[in-house]
C-alpha atoms as a PDB file:
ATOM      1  CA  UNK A   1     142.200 116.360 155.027  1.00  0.00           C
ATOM      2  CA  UNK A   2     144.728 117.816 152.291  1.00  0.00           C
ATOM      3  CA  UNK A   3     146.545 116.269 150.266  1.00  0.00           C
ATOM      4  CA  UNK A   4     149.746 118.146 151.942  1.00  0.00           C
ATOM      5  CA  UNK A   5     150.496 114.488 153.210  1.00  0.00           C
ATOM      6  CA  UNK A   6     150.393 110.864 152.308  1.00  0.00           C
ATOM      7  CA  UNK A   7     150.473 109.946 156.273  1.00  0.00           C
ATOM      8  CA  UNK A   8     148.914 110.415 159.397  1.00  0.00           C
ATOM      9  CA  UNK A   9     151.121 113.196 161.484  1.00  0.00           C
ATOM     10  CA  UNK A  10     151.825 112.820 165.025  1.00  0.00           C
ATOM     11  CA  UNK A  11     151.364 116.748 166.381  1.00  0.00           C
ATOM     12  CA  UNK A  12     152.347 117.020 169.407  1.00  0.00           C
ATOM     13  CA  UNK A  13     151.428 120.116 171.579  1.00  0.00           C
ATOM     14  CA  UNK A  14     154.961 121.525 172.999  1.00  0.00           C
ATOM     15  CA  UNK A  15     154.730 121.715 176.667  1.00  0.00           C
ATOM     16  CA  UNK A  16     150.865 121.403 175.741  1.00  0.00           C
ATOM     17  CA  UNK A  17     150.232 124.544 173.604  1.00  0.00           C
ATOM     18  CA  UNK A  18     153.100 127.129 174.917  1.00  0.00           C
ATOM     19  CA  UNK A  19     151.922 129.331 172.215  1.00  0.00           C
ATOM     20  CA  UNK A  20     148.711 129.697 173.712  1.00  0.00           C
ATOM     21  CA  UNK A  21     148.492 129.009 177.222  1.00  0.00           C
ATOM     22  CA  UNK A  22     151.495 128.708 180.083  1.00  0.00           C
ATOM     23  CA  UNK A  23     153.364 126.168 179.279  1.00  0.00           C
ATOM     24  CA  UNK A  24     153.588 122.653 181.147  1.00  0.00           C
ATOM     25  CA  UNK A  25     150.323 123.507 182.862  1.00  0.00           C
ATOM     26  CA  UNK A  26     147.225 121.608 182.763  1.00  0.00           C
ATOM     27  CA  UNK A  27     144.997 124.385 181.318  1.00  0.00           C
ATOM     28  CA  UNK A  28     147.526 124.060 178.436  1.00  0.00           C
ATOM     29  CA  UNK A  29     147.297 119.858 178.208  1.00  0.00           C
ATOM     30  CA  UNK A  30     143.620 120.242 178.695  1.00  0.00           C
ATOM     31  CA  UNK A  31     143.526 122.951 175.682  1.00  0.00           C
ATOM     32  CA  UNK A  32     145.968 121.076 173.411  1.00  0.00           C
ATOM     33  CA  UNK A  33     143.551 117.820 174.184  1.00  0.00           C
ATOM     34  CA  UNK A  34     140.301 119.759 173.013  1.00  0.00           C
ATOM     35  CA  UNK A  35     142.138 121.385 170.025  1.00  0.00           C
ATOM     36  CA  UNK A  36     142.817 117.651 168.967  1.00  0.00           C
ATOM     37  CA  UNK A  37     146.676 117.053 169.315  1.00  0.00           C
ATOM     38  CA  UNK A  38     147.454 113.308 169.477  1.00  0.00           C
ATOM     39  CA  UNK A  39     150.381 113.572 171.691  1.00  0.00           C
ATOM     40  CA  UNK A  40     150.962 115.554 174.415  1.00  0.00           C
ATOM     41  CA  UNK A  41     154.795 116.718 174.421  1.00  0.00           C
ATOM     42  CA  UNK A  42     156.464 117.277 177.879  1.00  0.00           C
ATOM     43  CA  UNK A  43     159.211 117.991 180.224  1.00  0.00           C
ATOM     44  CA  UNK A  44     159.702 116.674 183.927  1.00  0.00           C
ATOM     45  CA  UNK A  45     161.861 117.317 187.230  1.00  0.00           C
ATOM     46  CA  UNK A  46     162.105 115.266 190.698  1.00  0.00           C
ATOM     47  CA  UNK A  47     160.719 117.128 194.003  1.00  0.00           C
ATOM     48  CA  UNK A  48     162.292 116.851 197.370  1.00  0.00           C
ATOM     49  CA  UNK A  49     159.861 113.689 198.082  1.00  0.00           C
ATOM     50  CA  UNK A  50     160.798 111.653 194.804  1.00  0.00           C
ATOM     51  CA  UNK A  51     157.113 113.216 192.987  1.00  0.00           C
ATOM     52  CA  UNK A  52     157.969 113.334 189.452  1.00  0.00           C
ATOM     53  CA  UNK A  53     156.502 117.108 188.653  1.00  0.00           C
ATOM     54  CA  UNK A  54     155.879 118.708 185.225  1.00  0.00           C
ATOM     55  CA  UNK A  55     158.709 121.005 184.574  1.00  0.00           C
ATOM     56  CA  UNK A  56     160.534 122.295 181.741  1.00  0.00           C
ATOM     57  CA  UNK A  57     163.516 123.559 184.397  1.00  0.00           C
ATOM     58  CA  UNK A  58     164.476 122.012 187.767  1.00  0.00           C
ATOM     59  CA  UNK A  59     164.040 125.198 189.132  1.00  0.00           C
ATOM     60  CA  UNK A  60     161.535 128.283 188.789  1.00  0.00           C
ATOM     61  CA  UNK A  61     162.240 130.065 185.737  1.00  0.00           C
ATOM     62  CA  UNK A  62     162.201 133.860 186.124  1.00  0.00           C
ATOM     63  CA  UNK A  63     161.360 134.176 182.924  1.00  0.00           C
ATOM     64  CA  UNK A  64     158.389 132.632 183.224  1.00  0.00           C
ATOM     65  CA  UNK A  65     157.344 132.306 187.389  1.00  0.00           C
ATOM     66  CA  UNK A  66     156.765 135.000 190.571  1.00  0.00           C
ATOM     67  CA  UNK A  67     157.813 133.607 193.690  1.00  0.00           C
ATOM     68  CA  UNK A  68     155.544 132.919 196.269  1.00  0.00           C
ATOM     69  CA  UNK A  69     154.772 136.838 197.066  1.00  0.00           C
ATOM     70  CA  UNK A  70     153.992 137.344 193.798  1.00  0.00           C
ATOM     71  CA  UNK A  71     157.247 139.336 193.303  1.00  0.00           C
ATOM     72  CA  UNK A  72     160.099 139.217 190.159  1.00  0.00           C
ATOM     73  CA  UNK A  73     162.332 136.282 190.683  1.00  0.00           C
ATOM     74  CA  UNK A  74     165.901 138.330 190.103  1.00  0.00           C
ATOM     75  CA  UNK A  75     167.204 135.993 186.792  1.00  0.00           C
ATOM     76  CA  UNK A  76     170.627 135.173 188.799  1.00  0.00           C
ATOM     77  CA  UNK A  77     168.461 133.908 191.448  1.00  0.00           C
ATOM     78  CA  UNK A  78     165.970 131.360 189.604  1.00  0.00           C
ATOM     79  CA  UNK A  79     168.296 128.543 189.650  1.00  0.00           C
ATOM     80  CA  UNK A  80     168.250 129.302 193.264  1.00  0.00           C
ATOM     81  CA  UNK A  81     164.602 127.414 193.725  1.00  0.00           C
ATOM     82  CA  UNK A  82     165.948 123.836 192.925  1.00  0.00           C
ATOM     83  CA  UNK A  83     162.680 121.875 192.622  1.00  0.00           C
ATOM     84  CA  UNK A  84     164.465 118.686 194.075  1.00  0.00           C
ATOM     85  CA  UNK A  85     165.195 120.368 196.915  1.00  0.00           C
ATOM     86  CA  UNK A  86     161.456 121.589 197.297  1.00  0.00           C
ATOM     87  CA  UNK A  87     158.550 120.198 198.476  1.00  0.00           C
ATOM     88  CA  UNK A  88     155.531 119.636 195.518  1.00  0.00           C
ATOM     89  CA  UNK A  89     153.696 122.144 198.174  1.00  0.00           C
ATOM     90  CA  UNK A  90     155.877 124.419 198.166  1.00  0.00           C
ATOM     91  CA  UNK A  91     156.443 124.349 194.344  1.00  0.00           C
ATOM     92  CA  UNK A  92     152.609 125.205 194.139  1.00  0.00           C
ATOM     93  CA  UNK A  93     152.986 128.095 195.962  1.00  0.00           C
ATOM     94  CA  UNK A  94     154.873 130.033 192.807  1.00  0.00           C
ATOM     95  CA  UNK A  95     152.688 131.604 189.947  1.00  0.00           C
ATOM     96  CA  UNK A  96     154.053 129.961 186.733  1.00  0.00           C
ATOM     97  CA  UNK A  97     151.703 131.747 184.059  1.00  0.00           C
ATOM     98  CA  UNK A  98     150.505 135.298 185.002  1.00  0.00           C
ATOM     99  CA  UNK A  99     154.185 136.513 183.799  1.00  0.00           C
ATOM    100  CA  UNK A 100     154.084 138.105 180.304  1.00  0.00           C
ATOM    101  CA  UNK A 101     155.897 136.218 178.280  1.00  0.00           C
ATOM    102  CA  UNK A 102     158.689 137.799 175.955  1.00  0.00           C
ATOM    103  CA  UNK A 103     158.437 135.503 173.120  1.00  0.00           C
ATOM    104  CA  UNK A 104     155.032 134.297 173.651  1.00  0.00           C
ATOM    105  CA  UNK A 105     153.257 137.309 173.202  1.00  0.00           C
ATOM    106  CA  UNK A 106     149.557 135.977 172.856  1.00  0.00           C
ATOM    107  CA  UNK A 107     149.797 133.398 175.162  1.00  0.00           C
ATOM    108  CA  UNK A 108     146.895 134.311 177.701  1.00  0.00           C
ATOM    109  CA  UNK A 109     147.977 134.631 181.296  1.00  0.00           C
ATOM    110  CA  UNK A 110     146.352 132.004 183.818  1.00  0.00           C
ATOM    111  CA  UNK A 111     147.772 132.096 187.169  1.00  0.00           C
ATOM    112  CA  UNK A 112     149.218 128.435 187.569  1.00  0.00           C
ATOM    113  CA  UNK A 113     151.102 125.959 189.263  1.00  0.00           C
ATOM    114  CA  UNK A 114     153.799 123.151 187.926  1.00  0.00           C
ATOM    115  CA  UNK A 115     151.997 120.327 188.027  1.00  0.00           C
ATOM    116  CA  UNK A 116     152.481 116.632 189.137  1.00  0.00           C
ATOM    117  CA  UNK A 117     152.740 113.810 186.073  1.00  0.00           C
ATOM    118  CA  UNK A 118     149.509 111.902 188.281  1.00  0.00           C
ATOM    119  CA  UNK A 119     148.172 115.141 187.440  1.00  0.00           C
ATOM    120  CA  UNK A 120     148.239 115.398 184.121  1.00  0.00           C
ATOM    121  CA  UNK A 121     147.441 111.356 183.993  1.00  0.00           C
ATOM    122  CA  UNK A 122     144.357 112.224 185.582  1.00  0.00           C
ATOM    123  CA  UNK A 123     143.437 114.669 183.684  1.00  0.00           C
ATOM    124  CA  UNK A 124     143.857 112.667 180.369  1.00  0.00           C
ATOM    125  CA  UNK A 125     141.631 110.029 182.296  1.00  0.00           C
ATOM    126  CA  UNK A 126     139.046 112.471 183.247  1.00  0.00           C
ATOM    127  CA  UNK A 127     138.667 113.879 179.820  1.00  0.00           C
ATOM    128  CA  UNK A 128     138.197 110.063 178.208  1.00  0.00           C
ATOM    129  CA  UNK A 129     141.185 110.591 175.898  1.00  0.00           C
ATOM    130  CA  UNK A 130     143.204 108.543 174.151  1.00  0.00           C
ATOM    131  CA  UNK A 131     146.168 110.968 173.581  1.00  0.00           C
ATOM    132  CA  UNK A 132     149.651 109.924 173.953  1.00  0.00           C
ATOM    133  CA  UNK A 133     152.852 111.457 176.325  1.00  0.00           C
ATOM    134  CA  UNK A 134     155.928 112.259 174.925  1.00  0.00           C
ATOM    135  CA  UNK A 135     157.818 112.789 177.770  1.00  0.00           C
ATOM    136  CA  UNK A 136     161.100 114.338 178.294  1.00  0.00           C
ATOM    137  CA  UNK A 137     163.384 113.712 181.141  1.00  0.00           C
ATOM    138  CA  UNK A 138     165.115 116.880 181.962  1.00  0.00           C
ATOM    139  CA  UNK A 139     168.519 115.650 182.446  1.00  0.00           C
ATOM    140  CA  UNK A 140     172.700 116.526 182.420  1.00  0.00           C
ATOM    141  CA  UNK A 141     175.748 115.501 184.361  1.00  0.00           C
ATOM    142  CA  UNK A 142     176.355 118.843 185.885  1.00  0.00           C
ATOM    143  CA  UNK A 143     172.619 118.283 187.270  1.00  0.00           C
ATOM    144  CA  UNK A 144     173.197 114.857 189.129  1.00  0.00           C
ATOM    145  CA  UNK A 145     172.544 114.850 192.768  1.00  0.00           C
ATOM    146  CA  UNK A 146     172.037 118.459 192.674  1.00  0.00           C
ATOM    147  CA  UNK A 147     169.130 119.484 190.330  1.00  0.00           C
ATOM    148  CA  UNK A 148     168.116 115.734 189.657  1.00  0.00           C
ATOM    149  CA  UNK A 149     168.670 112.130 190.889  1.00  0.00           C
ATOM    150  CA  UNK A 150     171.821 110.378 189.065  1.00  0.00           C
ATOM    151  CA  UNK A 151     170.060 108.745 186.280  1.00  0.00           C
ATOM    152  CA  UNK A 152     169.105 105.406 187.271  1.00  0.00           C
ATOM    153  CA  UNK A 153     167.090 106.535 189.954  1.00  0.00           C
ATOM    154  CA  UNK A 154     165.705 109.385 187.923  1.00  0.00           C
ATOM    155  CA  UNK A 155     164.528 106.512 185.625  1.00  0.00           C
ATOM    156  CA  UNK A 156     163.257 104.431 187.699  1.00  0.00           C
ATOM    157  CA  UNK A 157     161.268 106.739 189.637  1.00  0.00           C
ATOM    158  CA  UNK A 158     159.516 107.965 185.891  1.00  0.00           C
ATOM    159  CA  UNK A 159     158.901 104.477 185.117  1.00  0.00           C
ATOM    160  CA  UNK A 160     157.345 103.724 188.056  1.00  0.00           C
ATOM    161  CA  UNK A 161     155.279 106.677 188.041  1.00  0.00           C
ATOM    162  CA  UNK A 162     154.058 105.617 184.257  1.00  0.00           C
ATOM    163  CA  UNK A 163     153.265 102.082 185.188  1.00  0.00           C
ATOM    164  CA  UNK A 164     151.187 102.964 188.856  1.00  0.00           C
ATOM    165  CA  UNK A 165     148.658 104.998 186.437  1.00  0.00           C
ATOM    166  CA  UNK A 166     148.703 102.351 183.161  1.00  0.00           C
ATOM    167  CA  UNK A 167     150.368 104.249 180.733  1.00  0.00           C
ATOM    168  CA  UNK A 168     152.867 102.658 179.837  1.00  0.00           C
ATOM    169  CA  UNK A 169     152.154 101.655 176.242  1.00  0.00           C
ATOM    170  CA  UNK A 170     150.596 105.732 176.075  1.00  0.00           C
ATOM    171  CA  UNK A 171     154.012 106.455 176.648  1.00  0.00           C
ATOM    172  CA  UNK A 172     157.536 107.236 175.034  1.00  0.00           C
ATOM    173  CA  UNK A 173     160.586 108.748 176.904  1.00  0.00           C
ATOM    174  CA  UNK A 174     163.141 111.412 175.330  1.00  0.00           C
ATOM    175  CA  UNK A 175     166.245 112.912 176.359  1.00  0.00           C
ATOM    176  CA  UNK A 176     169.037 114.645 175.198  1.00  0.00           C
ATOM    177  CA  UNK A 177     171.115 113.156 178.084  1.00  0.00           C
ATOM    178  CA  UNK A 178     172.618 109.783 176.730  1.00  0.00           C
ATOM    179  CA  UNK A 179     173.423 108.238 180.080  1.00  0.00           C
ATOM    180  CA  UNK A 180     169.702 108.231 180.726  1.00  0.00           C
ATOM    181  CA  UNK A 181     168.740 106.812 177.721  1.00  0.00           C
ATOM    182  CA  UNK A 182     171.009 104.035 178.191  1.00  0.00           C
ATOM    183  CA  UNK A 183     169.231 103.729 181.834  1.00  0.00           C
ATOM    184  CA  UNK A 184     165.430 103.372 180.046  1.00  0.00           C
ATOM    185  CA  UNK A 185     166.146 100.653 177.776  1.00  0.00           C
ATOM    186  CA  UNK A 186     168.163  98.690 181.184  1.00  0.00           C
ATOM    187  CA  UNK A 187     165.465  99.214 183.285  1.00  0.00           C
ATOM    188  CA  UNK A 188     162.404  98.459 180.301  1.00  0.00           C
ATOM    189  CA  UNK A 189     163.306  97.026 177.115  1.00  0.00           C
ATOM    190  CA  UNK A 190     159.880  97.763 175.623  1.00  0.00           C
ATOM    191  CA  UNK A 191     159.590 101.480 176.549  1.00  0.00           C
ATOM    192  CA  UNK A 192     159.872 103.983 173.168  1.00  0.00           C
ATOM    193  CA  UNK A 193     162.578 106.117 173.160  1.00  0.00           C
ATOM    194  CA  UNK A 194     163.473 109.319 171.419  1.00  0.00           C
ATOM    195  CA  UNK A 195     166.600 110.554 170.777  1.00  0.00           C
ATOM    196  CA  UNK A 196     166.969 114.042 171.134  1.00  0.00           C
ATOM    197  CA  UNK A 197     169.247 115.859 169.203  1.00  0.00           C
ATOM    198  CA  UNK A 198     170.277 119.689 169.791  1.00  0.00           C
ATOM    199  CA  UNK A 199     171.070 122.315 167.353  1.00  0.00           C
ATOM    200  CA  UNK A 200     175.121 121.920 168.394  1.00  0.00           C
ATOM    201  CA  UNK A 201     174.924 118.182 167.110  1.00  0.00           C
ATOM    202  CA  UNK A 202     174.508 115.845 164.598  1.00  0.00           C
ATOM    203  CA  UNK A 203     172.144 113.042 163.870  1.00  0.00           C
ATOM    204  CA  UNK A 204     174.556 110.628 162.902  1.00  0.00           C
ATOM    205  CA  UNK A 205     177.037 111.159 165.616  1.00  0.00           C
ATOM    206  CA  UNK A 206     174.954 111.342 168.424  1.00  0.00           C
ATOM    207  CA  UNK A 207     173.047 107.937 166.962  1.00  0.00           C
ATOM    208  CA  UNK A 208     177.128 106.416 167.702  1.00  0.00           C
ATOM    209  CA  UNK A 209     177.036 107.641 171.054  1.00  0.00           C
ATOM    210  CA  UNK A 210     173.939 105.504 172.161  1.00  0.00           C
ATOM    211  CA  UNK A 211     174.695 101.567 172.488  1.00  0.00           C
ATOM    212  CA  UNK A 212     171.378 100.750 171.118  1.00  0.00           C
ATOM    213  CA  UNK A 213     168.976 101.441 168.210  1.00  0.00           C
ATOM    214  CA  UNK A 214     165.895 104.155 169.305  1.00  0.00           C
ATOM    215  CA  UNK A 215     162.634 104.285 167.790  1.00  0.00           C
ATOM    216  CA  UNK A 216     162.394 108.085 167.076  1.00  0.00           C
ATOM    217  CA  UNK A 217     164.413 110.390 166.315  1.00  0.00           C
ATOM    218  CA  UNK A 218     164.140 114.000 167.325  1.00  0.00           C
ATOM    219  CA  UNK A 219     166.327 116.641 166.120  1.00  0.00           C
ATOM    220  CA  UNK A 220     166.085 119.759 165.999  1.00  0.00           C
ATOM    221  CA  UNK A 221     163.888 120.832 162.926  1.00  0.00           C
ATOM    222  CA  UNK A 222     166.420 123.112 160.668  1.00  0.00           C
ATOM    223  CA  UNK A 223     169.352 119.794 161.015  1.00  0.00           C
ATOM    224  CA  UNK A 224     166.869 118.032 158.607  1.00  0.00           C
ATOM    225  CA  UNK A 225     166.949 117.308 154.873  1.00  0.00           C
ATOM    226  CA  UNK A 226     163.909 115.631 153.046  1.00  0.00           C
ATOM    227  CA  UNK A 227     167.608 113.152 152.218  1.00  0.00           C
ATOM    228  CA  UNK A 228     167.986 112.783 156.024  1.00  0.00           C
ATOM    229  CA  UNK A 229     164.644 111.902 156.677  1.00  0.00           C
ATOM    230  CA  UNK A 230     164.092 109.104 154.041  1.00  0.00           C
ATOM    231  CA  UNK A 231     167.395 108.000 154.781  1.00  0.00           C
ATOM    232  CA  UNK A 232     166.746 107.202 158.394  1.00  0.00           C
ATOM    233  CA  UNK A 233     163.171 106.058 157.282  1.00  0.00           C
ATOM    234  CA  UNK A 234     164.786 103.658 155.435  1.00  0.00           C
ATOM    235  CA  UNK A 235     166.999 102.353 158.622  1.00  0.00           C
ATOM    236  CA  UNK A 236     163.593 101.870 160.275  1.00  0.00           C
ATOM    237  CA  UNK A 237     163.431 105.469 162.437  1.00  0.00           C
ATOM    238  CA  UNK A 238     160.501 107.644 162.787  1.00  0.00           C
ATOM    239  CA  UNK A 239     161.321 111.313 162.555  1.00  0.00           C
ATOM    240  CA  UNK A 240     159.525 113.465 165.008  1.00  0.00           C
ATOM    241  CA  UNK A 241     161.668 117.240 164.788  1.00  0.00           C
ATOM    242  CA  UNK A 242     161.162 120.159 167.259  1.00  0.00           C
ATOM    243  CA  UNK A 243     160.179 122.822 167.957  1.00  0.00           C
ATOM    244  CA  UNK A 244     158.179 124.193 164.456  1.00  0.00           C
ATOM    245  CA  UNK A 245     155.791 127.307 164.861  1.00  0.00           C
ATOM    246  CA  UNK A 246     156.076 128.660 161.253  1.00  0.00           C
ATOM    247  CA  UNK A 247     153.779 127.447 158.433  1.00  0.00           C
ATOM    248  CA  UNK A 248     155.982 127.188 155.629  1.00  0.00           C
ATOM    249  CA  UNK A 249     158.532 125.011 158.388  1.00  0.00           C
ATOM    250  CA  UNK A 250     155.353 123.074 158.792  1.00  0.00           C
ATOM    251  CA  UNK A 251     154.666 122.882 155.539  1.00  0.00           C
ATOM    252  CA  UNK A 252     157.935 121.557 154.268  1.00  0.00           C
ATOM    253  CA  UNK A 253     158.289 119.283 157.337  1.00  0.00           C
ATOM    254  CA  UNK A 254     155.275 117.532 155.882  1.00  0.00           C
ATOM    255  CA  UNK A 255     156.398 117.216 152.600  1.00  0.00           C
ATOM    256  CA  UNK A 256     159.212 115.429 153.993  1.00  0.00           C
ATOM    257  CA  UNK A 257     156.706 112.981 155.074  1.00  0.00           C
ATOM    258  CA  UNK A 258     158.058 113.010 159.200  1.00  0.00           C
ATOM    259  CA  UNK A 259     156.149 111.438 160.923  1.00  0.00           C
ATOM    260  CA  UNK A 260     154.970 114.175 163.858  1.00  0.00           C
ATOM    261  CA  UNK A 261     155.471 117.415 164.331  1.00  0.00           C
ATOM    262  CA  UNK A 262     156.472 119.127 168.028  1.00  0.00           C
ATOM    263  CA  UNK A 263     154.748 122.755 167.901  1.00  0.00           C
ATOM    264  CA  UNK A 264     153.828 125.892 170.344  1.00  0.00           C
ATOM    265  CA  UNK A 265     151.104 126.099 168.183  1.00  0.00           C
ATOM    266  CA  UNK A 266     149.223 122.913 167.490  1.00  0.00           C
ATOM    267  CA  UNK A 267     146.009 125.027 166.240  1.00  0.00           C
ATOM    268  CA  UNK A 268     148.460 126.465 163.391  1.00  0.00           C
ATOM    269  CA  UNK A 269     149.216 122.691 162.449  1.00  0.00           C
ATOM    270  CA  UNK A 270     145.917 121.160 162.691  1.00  0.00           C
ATOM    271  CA  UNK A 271     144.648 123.567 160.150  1.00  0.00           C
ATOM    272  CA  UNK A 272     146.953 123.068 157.929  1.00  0.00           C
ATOM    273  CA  UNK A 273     146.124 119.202 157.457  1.00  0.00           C
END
């Protein structure tokens, strides 16, 4: 260990290890498990049948899937495949990690499918780990009853999903959408919850907009100050920013003493502890 930092870091593997593998798939959980993240960072969408699914979309990203022949999805046509209004079998039948990715250029191409959550539970359970979920709930109003269940039945069916497989204390819940975060702490007072917090906003006002007091905080990396961060240490936050791929962002992130980092590239930050 280096002396970088006083404290333990949280890294999280960002939709498992995007940087590496396909992300939200289980070759990339599985990966980001052996590499020795402690959290597992991911996003989720409702099928037709109420399955909670691993998704970072609630639809088939172009950019990133081929439909079921294998073929381009046309990009004005991806929102066109609305997971909620698709069977988890028929969401299996589209290649989510062959694609070459744009951004992503060394990620290596497996030919894979958007998982179930039970999946990825399993998986964890299979492998004897005792890694954690940070789990997003892909959520806004112009999605409700289209993309996604309004939010209290979007909550309730995560929840339940969490609890059926024990993982409930394994477990915290993010979201940038506030009406769902009001509908976790309703429906479970003890579930952790992150506040997400886009590029477009602030800490401090988006903090006003939620009626309670969240355990994490989890802005986007470049709104932070080493200020901020001992600031809302000292009103009893952790700070857990997104999405950091660069070393020096790493580095300084750690000198700020947060207490995780969310990364494409959890190799990258292991080493550097």
């Amino acid at each position: 260990m280096s002396c970088n930092t006083e404290k333990q870091i949280d890294i999280q593997g960002h939709r498992g290890c995007r940087g590496l593998l396909p992300e939200n798939s289980l070759p990339a959980f599985e990966k980001a498990i052996d590499l020795g993240v402690t959290t597992l960072e991911l996003d989720i969408a409702i099928t037709k049948n109420n399955n909670v699914v691993v998704s970072h979309e609630p639809y088939m990203n172009s950019t990133i899937c081929y439909n079921p022949l294998g073929e381009e999805i046309p990009e004005a046509m991806d929102s066109k495949y609305n997971l909620y209004e698709m069977t988890h079998e028929e969401i299996k039948t589209f290649d989510c990690g062959s694609k070459f990715h744009p951004t992503y250029t060394n990620q290596q191409k497996l030919k894979v499918y958007k998982p179930l959550l039970s999946e990825v539970f399993d998986l964890v359970k299979s492998k004897n780990s005792d890694v954690k979920f940070n789990i997003e709930i892909k959520s806004m109003p112009e999605y409700y009853d289209i993309y996604t269940p309004i939010p209290e039945v979007y909550v309730a069916l995560v929840l339940g999903e969490i609890k059926a497989h024990g993982m409930f204390e394994k477990v915290n819940l993010q979201s940038f959408d506030l009406e769902v975060l009001e509908k976790i702490r309703e429906q479970s007072v003890d579930m952790e919850v992150a506040l997400l917090v886009d590029e477009n906003e602030t800490i401090k006002s988006k903090l006003k907009k939620l009626s309670y007091k969240p355990e994490i905080i989890s802005p986007y990396f470049k709104l932070l100050t080493a200020e901020k961060v001992e600031y809302y240490h000292s009103e009893g936050f952790q700070i857990i920013p997104w999405t950091i791929n660069e070393v020096e962002d790493i580095k300084k992130m750690m000198s700020w003493q947060v207490d995780g980092i969310i990364t494409d590239y959890p190799d990258l930050l292991i080493e550097l502890l």
